[in-house]
C-alpha atoms as a PDB file:
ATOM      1  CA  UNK A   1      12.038   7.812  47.138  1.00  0.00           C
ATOM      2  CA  UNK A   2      14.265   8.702  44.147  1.00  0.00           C
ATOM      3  CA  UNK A   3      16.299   5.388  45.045  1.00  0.00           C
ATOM      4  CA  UNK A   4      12.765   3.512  45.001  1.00  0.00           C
ATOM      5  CA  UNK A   5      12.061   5.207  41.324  1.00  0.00           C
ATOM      6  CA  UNK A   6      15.518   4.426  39.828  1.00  0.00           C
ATOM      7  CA  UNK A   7      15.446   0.693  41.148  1.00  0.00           C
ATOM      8  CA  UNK A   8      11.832   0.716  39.466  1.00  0.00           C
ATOM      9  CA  UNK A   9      13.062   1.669  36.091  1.00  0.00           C
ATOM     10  CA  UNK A  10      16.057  -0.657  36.133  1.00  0.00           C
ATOM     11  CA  UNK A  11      13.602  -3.360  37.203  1.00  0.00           C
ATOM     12  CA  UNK A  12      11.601  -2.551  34.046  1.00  0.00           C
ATOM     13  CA  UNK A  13      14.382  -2.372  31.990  1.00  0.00           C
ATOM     14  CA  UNK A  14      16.041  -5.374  32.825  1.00  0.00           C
ATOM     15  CA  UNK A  15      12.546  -7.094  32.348  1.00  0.00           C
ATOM     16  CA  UNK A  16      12.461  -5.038  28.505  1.00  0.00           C
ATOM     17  CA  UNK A  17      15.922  -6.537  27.961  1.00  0.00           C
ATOM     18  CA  UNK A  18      14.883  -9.912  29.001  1.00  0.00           C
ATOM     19  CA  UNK A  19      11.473 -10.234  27.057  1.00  0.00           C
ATOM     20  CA  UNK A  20      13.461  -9.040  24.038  1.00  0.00           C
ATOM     21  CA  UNK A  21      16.200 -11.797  24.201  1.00  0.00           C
ATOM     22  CA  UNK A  22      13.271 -14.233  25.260  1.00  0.00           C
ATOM     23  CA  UNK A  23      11.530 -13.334  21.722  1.00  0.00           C
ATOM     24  CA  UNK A  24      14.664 -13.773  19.511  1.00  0.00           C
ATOM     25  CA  UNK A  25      15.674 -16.362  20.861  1.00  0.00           C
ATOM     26  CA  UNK A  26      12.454 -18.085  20.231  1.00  0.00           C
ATOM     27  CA  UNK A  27      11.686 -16.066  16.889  1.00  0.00           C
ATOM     28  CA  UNK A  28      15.651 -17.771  15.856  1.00  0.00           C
ATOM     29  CA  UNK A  29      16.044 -21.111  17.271  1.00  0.00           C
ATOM     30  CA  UNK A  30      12.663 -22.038  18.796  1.00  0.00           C
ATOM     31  CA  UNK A  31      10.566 -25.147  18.176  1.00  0.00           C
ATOM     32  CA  UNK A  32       6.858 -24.720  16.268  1.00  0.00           C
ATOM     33  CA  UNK A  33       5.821 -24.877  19.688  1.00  0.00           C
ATOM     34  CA  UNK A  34       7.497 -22.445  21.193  1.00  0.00           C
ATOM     35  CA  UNK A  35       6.967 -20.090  18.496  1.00  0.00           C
ATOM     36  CA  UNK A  36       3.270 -20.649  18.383  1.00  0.00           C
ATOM     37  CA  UNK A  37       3.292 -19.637  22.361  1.00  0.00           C
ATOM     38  CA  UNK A  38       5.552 -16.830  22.217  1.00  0.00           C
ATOM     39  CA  UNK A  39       3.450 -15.467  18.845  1.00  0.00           C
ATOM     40  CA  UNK A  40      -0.023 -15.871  21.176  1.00  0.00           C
ATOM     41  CA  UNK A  41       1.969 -14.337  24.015  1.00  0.00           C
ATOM     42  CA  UNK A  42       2.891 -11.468  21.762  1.00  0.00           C
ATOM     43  CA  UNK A  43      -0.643 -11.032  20.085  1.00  0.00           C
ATOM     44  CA  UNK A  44      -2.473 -10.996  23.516  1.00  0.00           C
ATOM     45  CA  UNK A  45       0.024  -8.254  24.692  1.00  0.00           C
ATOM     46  CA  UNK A  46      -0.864  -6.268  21.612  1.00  0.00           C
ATOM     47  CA  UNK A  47       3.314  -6.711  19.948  1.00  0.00           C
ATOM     48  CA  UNK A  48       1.234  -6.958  16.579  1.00  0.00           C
ATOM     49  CA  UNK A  49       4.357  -6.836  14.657  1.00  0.00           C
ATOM     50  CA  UNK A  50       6.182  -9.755  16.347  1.00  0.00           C
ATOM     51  CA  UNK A  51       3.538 -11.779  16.597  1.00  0.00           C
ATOM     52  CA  UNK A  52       2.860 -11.473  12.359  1.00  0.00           C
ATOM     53  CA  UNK A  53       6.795 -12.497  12.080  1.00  0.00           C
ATOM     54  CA  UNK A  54       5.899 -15.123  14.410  1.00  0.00           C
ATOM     55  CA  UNK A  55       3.393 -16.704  12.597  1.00  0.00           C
ATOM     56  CA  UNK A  56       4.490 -16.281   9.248  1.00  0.00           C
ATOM     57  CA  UNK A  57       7.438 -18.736  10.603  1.00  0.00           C
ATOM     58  CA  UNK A  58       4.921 -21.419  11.877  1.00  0.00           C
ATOM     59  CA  UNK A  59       2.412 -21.249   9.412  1.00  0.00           C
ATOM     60  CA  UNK A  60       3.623 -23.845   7.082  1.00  0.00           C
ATOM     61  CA  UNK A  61       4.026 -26.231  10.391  1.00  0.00           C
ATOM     62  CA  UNK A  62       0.636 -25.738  11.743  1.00  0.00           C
ATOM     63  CA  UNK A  63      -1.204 -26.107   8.134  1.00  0.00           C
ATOM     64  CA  UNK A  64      -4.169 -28.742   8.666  1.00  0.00           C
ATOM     65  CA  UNK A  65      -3.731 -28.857  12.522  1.00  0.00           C
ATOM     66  CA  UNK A  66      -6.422 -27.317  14.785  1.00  0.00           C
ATOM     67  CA  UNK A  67      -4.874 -24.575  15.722  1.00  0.00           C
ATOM     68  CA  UNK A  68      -4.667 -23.378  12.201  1.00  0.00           C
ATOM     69  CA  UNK A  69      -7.975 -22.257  12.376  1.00  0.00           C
ATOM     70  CA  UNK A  70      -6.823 -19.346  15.746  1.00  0.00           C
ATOM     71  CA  UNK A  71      -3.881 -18.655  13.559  1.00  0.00           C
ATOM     72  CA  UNK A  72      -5.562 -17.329  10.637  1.00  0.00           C
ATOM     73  CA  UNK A  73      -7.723 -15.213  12.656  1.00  0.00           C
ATOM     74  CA  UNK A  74      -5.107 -13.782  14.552  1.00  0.00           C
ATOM     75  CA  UNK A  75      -2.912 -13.199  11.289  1.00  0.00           C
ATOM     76  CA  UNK A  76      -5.606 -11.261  10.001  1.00  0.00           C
ATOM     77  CA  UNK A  77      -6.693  -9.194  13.473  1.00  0.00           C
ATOM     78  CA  UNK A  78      -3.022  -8.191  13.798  1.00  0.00           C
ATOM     79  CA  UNK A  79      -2.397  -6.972  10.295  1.00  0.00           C
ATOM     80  CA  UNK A  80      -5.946  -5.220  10.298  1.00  0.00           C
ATOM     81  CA  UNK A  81      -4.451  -3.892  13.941  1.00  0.00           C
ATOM     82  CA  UNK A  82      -1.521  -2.842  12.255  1.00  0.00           C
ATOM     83  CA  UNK A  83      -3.509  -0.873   9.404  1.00  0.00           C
ATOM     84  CA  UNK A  84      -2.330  -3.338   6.896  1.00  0.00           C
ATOM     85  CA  UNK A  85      -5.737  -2.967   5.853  1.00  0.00           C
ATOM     86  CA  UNK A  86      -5.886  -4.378   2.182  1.00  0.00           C
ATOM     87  CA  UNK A  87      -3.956  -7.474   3.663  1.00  0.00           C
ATOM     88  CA  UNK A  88      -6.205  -7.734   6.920  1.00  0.00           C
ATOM     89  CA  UNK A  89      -8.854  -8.092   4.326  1.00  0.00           C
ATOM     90  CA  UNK A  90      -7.719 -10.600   2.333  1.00  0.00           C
ATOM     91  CA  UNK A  91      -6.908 -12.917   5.373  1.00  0.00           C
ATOM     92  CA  UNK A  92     -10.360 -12.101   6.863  1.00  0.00           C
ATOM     93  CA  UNK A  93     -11.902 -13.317   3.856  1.00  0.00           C
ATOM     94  CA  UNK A  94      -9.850 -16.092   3.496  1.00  0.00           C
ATOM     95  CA  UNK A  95     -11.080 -17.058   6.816  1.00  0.00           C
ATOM     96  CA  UNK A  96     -14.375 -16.821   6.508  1.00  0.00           C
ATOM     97  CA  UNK A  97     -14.267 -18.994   3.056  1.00  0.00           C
ATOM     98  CA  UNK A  98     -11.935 -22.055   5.118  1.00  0.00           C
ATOM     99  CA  UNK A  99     -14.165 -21.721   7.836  1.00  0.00           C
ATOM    100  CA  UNK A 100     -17.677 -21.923   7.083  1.00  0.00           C
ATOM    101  CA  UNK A 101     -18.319 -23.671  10.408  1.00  0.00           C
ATOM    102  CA  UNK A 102     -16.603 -21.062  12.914  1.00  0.00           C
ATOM    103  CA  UNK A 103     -17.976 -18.702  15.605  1.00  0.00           C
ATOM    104  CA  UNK A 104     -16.261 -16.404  14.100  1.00  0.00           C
ATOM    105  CA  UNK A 105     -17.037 -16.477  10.606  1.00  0.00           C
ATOM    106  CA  UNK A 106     -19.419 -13.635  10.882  1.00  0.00           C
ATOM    107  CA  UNK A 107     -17.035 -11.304  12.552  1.00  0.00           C
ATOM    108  CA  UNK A 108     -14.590 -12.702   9.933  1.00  0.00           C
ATOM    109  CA  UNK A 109     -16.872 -11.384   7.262  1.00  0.00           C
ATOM    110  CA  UNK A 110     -17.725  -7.857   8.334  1.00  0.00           C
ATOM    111  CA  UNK A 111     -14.200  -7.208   9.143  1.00  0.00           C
ATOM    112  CA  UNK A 112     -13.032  -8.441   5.533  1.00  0.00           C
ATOM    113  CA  UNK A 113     -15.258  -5.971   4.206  1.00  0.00           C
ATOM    114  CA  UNK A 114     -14.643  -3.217   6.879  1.00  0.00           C
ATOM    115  CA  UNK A 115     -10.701  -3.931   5.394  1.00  0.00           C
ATOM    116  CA  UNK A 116     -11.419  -2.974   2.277  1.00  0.00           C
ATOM    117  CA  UNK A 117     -13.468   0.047   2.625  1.00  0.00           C
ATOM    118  CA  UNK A 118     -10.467   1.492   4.868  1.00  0.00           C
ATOM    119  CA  UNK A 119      -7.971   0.484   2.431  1.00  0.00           C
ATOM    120  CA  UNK A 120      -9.806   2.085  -0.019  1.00  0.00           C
ATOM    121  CA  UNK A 121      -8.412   5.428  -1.500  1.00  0.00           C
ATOM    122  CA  UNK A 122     -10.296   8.927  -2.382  1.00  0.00           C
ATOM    123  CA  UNK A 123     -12.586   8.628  -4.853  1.00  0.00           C
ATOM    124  CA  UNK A 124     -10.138   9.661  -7.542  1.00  0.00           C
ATOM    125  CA  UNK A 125      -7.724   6.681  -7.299  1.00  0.00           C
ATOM    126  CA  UNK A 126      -7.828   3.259  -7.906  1.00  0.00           C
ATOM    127  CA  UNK A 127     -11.625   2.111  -7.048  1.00  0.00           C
ATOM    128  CA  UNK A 128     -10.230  -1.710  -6.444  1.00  0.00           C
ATOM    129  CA  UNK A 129     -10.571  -2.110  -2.849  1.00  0.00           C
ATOM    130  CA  UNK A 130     -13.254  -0.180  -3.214  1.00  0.00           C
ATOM    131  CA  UNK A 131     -15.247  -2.186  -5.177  1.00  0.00           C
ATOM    132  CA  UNK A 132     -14.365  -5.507  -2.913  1.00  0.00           C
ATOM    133  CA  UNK A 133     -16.034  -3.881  -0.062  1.00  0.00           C
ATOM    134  CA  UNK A 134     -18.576  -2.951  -2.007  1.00  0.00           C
ATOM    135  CA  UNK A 135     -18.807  -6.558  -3.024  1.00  0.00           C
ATOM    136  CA  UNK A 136     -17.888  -8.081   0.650  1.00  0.00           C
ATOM    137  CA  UNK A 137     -20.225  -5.571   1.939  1.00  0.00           C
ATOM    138  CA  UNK A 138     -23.336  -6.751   0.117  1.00  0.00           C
ATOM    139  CA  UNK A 139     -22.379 -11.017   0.440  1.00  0.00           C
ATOM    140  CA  UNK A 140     -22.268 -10.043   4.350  1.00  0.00           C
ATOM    141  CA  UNK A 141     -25.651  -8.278   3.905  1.00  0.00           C
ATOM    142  CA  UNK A 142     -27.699 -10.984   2.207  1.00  0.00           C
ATOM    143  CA  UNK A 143     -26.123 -13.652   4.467  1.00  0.00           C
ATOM    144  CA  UNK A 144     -26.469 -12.000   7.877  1.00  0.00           C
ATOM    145  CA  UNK A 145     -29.784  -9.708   7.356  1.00  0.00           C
ATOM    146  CA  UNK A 146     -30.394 -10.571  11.465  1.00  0.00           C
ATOM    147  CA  UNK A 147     -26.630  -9.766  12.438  1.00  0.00           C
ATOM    148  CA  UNK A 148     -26.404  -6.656  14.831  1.00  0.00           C
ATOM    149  CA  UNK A 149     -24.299  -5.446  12.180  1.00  0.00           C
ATOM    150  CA  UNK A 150     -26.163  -5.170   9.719  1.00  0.00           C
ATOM    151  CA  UNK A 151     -26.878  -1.096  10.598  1.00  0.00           C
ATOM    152  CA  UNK A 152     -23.163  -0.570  10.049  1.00  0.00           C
ATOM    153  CA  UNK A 153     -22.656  -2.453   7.162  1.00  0.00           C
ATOM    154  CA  UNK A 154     -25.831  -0.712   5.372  1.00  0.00           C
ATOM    155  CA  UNK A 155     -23.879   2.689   6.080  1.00  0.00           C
ATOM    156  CA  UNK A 156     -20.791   1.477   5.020  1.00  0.00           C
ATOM    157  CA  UNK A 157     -22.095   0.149   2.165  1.00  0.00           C
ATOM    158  CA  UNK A 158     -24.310   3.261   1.050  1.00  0.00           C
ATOM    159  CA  UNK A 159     -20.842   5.982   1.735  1.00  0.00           C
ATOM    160  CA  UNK A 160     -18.891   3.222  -0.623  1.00  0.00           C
ATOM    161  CA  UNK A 161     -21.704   3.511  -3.296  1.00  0.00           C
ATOM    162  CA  UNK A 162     -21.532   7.112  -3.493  1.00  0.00           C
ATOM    163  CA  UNK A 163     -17.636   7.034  -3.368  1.00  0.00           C
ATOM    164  CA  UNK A 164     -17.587   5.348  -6.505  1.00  0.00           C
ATOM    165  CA  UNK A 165     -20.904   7.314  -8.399  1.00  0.00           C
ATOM    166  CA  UNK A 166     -18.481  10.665  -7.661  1.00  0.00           C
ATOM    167  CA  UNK A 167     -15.630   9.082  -9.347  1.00  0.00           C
ATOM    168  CA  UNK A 168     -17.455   8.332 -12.534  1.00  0.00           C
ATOM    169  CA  UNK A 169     -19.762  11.526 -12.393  1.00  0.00           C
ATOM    170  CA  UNK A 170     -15.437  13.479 -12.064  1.00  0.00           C
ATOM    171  CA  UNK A 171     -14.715  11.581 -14.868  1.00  0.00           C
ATOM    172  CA  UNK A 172     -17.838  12.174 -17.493  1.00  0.00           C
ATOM    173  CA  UNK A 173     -17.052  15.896 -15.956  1.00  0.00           C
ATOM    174  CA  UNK A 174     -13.534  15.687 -17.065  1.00  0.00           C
ATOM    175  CA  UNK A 175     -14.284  14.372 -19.894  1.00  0.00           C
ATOM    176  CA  UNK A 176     -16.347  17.603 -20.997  1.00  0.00           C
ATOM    177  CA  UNK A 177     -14.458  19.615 -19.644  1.00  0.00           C
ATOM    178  CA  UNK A 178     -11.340  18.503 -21.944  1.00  0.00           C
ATOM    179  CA  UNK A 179     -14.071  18.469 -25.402  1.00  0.00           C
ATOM    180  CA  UNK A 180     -12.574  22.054 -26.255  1.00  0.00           C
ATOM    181  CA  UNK A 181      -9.404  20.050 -26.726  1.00  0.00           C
ATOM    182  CA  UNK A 182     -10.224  16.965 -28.683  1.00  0.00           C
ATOM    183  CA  UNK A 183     -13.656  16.583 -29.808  1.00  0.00           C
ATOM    184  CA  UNK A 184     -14.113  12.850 -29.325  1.00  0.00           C
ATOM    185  CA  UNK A 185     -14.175  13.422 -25.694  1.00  0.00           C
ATOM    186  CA  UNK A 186     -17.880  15.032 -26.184  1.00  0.00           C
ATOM    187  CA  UNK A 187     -18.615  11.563 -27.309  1.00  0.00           C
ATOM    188  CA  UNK A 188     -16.938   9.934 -24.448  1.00  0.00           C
ATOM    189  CA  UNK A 189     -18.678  12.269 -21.629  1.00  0.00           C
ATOM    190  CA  UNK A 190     -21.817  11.177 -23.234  1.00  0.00           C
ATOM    191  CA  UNK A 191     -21.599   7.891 -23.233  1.00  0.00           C
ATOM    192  CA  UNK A 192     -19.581   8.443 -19.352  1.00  0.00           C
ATOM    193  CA  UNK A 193     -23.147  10.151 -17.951  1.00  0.00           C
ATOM    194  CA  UNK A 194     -24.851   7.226 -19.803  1.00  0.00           C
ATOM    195  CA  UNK A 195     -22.924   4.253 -17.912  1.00  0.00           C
ATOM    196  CA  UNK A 196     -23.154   6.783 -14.728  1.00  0.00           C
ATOM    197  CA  UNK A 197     -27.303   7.064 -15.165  1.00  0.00           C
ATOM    198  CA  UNK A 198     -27.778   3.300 -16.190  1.00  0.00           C
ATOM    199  CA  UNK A 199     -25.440   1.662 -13.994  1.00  0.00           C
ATOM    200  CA  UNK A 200     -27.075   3.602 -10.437  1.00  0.00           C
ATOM    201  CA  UNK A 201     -30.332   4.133 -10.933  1.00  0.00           C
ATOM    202  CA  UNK A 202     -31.387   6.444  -8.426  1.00  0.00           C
ATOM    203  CA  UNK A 203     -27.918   8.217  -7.949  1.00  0.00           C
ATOM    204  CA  UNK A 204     -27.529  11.058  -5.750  1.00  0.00           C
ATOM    205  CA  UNK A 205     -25.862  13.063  -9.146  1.00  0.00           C
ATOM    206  CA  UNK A 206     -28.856  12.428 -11.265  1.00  0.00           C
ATOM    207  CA  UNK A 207     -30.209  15.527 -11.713  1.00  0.00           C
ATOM    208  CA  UNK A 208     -26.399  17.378 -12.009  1.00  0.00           C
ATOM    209  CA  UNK A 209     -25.510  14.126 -14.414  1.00  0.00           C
ATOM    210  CA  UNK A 210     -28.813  14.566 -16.781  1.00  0.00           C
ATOM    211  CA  UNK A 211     -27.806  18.320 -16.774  1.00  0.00           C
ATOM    212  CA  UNK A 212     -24.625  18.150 -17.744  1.00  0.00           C
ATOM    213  CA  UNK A 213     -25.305  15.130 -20.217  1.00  0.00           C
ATOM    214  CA  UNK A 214     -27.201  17.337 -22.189  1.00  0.00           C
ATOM    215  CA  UNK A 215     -24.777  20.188 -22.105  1.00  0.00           C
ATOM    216  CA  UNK A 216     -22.287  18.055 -23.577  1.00  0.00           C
ATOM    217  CA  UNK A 217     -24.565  17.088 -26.546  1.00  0.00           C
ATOM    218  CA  UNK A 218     -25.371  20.636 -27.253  1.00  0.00           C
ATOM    219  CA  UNK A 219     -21.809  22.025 -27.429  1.00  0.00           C
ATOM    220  CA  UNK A 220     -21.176  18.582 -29.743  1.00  0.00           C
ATOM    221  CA  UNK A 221     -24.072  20.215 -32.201  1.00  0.00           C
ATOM    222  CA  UNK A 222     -22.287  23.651 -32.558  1.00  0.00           C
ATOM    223  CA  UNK A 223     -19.024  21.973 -32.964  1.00  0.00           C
ATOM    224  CA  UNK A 224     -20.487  19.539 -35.263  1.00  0.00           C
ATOM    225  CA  UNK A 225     -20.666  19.617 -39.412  1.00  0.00           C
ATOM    226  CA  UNK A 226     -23.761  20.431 -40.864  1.00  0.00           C
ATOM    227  CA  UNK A 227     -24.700  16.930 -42.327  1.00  0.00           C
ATOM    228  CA  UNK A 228     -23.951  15.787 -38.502  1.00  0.00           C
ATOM    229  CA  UNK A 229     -26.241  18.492 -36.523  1.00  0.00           C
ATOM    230  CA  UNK A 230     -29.829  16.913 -37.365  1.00  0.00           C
ATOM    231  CA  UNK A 231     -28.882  13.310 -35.772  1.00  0.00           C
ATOM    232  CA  UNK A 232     -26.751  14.708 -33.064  1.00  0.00           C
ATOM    233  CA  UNK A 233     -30.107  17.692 -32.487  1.00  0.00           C
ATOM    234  CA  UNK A 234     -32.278  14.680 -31.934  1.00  0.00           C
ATOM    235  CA  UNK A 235     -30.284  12.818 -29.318  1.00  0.00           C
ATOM    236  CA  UNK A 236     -29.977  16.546 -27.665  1.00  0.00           C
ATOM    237  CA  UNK A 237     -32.811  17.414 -27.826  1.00  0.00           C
ATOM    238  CA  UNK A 238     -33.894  13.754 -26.293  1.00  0.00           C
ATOM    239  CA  UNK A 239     -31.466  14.996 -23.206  1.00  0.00           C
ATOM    240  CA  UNK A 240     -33.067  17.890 -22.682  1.00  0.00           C
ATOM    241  CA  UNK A 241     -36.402  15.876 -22.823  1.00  0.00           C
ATOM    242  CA  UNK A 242     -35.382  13.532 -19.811  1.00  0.00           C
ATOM    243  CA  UNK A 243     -34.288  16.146 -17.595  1.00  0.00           C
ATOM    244  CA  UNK A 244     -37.501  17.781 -17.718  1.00  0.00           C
ATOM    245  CA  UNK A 245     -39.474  15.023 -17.369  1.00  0.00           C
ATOM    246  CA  UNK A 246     -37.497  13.804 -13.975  1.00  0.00           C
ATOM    247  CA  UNK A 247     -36.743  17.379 -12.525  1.00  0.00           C
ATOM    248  CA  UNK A 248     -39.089  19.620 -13.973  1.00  0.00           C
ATOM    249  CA  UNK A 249     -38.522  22.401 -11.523  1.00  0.00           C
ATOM    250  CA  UNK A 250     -34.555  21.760 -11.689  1.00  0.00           C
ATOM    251  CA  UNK A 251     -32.484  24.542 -10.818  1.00  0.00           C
ATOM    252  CA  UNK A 252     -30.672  23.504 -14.641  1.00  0.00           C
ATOM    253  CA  UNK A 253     -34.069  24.068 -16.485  1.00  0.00           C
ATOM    254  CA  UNK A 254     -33.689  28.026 -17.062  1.00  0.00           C
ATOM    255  CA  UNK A 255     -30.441  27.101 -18.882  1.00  0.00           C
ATOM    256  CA  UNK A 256     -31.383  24.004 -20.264  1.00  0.00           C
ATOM    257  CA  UNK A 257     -34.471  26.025 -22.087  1.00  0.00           C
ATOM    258  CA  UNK A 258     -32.058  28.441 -23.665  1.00  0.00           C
ATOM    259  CA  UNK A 259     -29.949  25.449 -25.141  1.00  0.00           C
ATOM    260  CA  UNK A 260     -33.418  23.645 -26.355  1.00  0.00           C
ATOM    261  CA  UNK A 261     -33.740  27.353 -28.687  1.00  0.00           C
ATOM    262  CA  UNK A 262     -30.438  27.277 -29.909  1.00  0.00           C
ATOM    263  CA  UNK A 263     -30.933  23.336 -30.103  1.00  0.00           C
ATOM    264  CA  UNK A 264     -34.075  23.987 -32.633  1.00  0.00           C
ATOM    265  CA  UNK A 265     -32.379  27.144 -34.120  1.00  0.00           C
ATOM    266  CA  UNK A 266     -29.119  24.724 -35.191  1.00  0.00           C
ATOM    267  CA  UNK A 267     -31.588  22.163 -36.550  1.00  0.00           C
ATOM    268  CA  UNK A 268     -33.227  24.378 -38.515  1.00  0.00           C
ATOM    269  CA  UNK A 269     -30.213  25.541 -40.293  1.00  0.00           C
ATOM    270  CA  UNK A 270     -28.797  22.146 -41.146  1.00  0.00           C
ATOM    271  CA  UNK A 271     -31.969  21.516 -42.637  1.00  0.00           C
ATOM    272  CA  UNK A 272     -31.687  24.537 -44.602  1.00  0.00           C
ATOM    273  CA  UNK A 273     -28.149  24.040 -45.527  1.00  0.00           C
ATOM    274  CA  UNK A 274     -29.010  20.337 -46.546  1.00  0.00           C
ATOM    275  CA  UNK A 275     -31.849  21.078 -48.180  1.00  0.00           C
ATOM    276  CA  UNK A 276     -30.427  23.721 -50.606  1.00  0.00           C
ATOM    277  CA  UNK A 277     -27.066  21.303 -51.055  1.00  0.00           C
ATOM    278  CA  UNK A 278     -29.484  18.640 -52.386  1.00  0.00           C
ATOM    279  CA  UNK A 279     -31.235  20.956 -54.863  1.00  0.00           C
ATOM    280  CA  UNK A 280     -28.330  21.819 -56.014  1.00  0.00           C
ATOM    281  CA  UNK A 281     -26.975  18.598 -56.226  1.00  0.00           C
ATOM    282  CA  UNK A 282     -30.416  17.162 -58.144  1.00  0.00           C
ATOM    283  CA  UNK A 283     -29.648  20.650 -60.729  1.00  0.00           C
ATOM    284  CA  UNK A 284     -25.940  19.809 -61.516  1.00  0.00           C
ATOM    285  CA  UNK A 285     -27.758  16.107 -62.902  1.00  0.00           C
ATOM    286  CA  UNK A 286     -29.786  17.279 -65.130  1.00  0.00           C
END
């Protein structure tokens, strides 16, 4: 039995050794031909790597031939195989655009999209890729509203949305966070919740975003001059406004009350201040 097992593994080896010399030899000295066999050969049997080195070599001899069309598919199924995800994507989509008139134009598309979400990063980083599947996500969508896809690419679609609404919400956040610092970044987190509010209507941080929007434009009143506060009061006080009129029974609204009093208080004040600067001003004329 043990003979049986150890002529076996030589047997496989010798095969190993074999299919090896077979692919280099081809891979180094092969015709087009050959090489376009050998890199189907190696796709079908799942060698994603040597088939990609395969047909990066044959590419240029196959361009504008029929089989160009199987070799761009399998270039991008083997990188997307390989997790070469933001290149899987590219090739997919490249496909799909050279291609209008293949079978597999709609598998073509999802995938190119399905690339780019995985490529994507945490919501922190870079938002590139995520933004082309966004993109790739939405032109499969309105083209293929019947494909049995379409489920899938909805929820990829909706988890990519929300991926890039929490980077912007982190980044107004960060931005107010950092105000105690420099001052112009109470500016900037306003203007940050702004974009966040206008550009996704109907955002899952709305209500947290609205909140925290008017936070930042109360702590710019008390840090602000007295000929600032009335202007800056207003666009507070319009903050506070909007939250209360789309969450009126907001967990926020307890706190957001107490900054509307010291909102009104602060207003008051500058118009005091103002007021008594200006009479004084008028008595120095005369």
């Amino acid at each position: 039995m043990q003979k049986i097992k150890n002529l076996a593994y030589l047997l496989s080896f010798s095969l190993l050794l074999f299919s090896c010399g077979e692919y280099q030899k081809v891979l180094n000295k092969g015709t087009s031909e050959d090489q376009y066999k050998m890199a189907v050969k190696m796709y079908e049997g799942k060698d994603y790597g040597k088939a990609l080195r395969l047909f990066e070599k044959i590419t240029p001899s196959y361009r504008d031939k029929p089989q160009m069309e199987r070799i761009q598919f399998m270039v991008a199924q083997s990188n997307f195989n390989e997790k070469n995800y933001s290149i899987s994507g590219y090739y997919f989509d490249r496909f799909a655009k050279n291609y209008p008139k293949s079978s597999k134009k709609e598998e073509a598309s999802f995938l190119a999209a399905y690339s780019y979400k995985l490529a994507s990063p945490v919501f922190s980083l870079d938002p590139t890729d995520t933004n082309k599947a966004l993109e790739s996500f939405q032109s499969f969508i309105n083209e293929y509203p019947d494909s049995d896809k379409i489920k899938e690419a909805n929820q990829h679609y909706k988890e990519l949305r929300y991926k890039l609404q929490k980077k912007y919400f982190e980044i107004a956040k960060t931005y107010y966070r950092t105000a105690g610092y420099d001052l112009r970044n109470y500016k900037a987190a306003i203007q940050a919740f702004d974009n966040l509010l206008s550009d996704y209507l109907g955002s899952e941080f709305k209500e947290e975003a609205l909140y925290y929007r008017l936070k930042a434009a109360h702590d710019f009143v008390l840090k602000s001059t007295f000929r600032r506060k009335p202007e800056r009061v207003k666009d507070a006080i319009s903050a506070y406004e909007k939250l209360k009129r789309n969450y009126p029974e907001s967990i926020f609204m307890d706190d957001a009350e107490k900054m509307l009093v010291t909102l009104n208080a602060e207003n008051i004040a500058a118009e005091d201040l103002l007021a008594k600067q200006k009479e004084f001003q008028n008595s120095q004329k005369k």
